[in-house]
C-alpha atoms as a PDB file:
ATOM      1  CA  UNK A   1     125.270  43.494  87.171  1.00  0.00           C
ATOM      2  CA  UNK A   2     124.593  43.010  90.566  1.00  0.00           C
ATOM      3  CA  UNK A   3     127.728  45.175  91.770  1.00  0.00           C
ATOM      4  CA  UNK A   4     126.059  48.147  89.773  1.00  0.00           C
ATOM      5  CA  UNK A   5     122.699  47.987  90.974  1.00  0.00           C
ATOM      6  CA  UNK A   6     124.225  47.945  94.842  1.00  0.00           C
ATOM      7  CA  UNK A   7     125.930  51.358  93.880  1.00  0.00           C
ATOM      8  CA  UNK A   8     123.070  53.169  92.120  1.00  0.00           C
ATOM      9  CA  UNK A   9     121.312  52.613  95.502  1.00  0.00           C
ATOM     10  CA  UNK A  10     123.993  53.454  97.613  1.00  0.00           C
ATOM     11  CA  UNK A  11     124.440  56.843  96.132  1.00  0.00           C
ATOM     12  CA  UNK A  12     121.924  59.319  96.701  1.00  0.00           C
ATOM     13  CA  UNK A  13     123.001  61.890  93.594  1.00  0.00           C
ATOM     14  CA  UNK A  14     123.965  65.645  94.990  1.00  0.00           C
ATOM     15  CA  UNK A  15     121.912  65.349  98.972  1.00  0.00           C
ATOM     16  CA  UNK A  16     124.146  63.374 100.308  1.00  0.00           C
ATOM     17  CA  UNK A  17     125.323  63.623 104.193  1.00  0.00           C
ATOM     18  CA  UNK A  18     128.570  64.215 102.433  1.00  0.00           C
ATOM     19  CA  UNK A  19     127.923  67.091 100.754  1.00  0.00           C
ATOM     20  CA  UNK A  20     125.181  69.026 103.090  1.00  0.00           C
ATOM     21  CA  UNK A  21     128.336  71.338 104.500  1.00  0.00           C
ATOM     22  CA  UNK A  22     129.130  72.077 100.640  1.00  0.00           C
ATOM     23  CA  UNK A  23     125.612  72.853  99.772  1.00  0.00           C
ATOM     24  CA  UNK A  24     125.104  75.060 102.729  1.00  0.00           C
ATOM     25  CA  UNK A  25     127.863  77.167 102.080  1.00  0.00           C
ATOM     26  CA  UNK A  26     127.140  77.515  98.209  1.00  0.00           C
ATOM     27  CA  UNK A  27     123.989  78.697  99.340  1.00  0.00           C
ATOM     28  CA  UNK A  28     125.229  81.042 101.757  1.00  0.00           C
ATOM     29  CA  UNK A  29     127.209  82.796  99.092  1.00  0.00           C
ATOM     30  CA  UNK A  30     124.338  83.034  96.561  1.00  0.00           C
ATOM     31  CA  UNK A  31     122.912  84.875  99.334  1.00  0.00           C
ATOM     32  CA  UNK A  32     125.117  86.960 100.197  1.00  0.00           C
ATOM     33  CA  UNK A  33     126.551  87.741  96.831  1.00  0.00           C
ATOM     34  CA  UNK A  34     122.905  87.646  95.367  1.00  0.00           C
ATOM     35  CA  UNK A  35     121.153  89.881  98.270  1.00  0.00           C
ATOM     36  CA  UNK A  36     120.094  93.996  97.204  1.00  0.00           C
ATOM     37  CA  UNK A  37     120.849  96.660  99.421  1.00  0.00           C
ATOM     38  CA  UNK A  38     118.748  97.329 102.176  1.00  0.00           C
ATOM     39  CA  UNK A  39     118.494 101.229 103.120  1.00  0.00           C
ATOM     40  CA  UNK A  40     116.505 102.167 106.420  1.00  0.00           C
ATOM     41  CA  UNK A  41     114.680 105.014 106.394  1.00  0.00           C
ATOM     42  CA  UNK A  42     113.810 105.734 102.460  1.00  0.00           C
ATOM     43  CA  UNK A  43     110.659 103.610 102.243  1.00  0.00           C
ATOM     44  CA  UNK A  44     107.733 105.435 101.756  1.00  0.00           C
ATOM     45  CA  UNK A  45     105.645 102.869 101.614  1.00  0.00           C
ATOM     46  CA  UNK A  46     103.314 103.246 104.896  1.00  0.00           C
ATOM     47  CA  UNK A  47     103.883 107.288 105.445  1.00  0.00           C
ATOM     48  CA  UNK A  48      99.743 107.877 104.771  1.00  0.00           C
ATOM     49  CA  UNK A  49      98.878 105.129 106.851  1.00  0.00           C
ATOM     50  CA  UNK A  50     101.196 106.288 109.471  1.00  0.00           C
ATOM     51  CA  UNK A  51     100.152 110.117 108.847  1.00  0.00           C
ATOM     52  CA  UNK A  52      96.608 109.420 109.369  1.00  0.00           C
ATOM     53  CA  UNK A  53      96.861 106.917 112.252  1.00  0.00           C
ATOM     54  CA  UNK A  54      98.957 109.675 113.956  1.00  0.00           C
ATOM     55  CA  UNK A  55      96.961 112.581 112.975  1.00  0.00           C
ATOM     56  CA  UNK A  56      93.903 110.450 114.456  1.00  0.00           C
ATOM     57  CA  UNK A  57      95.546 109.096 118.248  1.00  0.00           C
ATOM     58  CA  UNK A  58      96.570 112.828 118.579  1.00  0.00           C
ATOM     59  CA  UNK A  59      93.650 114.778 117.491  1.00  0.00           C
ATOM     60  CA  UNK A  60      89.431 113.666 117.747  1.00  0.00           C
ATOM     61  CA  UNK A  61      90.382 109.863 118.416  1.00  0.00           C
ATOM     62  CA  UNK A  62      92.487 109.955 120.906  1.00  0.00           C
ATOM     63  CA  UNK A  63      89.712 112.130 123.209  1.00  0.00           C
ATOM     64  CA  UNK A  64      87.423 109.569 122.313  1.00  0.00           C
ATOM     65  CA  UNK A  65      89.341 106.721 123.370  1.00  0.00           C
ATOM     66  CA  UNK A  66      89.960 108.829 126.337  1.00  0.00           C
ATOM     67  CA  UNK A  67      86.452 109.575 127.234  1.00  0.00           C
ATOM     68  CA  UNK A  68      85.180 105.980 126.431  1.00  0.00           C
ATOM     69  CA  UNK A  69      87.946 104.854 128.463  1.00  0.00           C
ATOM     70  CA  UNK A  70      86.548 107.039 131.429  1.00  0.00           C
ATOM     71  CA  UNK A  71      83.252 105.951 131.519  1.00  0.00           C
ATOM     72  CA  UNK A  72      83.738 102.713 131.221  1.00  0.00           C
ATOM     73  CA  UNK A  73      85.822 103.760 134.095  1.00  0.00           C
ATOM     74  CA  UNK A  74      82.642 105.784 136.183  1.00  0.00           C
ATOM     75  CA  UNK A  75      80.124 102.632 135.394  1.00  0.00           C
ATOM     76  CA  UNK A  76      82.321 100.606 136.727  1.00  0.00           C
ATOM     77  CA  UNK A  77      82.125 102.931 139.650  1.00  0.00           C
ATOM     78  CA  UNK A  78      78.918 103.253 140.074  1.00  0.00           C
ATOM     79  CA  UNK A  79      78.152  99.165 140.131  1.00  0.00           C
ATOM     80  CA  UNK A  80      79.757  99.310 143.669  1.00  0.00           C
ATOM     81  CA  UNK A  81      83.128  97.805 143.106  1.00  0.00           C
ATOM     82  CA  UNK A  82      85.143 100.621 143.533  1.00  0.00           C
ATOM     83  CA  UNK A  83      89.013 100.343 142.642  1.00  0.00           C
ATOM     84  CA  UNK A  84      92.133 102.300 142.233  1.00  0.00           C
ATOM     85  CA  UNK A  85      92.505 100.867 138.937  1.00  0.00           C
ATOM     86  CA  UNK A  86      88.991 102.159 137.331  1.00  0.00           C
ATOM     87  CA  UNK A  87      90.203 105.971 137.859  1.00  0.00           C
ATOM     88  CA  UNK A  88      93.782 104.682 137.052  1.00  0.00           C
ATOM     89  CA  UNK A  89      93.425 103.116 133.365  1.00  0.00           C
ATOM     90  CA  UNK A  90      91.633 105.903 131.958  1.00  0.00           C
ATOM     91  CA  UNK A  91      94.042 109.054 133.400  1.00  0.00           C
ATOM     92  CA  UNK A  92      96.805 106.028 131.763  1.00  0.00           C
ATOM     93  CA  UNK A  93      94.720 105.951 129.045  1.00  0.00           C
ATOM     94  CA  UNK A  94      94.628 109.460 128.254  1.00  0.00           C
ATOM     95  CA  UNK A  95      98.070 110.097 129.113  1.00  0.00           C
ATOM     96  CA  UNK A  96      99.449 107.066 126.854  1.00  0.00           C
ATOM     97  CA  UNK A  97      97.367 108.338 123.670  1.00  0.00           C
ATOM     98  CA  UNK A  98      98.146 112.058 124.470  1.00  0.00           C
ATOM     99  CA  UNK A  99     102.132 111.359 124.452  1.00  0.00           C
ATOM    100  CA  UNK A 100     102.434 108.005 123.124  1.00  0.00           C
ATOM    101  CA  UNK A 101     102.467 108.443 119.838  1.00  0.00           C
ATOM    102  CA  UNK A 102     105.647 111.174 119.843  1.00  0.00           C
ATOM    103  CA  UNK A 103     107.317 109.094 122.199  1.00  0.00           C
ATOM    104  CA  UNK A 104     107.142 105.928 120.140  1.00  0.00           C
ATOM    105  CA  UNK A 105     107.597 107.863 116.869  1.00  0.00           C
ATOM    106  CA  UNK A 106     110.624 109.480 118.050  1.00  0.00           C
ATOM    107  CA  UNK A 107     111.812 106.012 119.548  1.00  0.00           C
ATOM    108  CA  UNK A 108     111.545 104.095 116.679  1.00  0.00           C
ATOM    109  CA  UNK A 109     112.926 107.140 114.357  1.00  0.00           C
ATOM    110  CA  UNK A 110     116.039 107.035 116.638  1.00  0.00           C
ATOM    111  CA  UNK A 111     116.265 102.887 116.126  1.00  0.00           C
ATOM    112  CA  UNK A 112     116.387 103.025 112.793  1.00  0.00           C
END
């Protein structure tokens, strides 16, 4: 009786040390054998959101940005700390949201 007990303990079932490579590789293949197609490219999923953000940094919100960006810019100049960077950021500004967007569009269209 005692011999039985000492081997019901000693044996941990399936998750043993044992059989971890086994169980790894079983799962592997589910995975792989299990796993759907992925296609790049035909997900519509986010082409409004995208559309409209787009439509947006290009058109009326990008000048705003732009022209908030500059007079944040101009009271920052007019406090008396003058810097390079405070005429700088907003012609970066205004340059990053005028181009930006096709760049980055056309970047990540490429990638995928």
């Amino acid at each position: 009786m005692q011999t039985m007990s000492m081997t019901m303990t000693k044996s941990r079932g399936l998750f043993r040390k044992e059989n971890l490579p086994l169980m790894g590789a079983v799962a592997f293949l589910a995975f792989v054998v299990l796993a759907g197609p992925a296609f790049a490219g035909t997900d519509t999923t986010f082409d409004t959101a995208f559309t409209k953000f787009t439509a947006f940094l290009e058109g009326s919100g990008g000048k705003i940005i732009t022209i908030i960006s500059l007079a944040l810019g101009l009271v920052g100049m007019a406090s008396g700390r003058f810097s390079l960077g405070q005429i700088a950021l907003p012609v970066g500004v205004g340059i990053g949201v005028g181009t930006g967007v096709p760049i980055v569009t056309s970047t990540v269209t490429a990638v995928i």
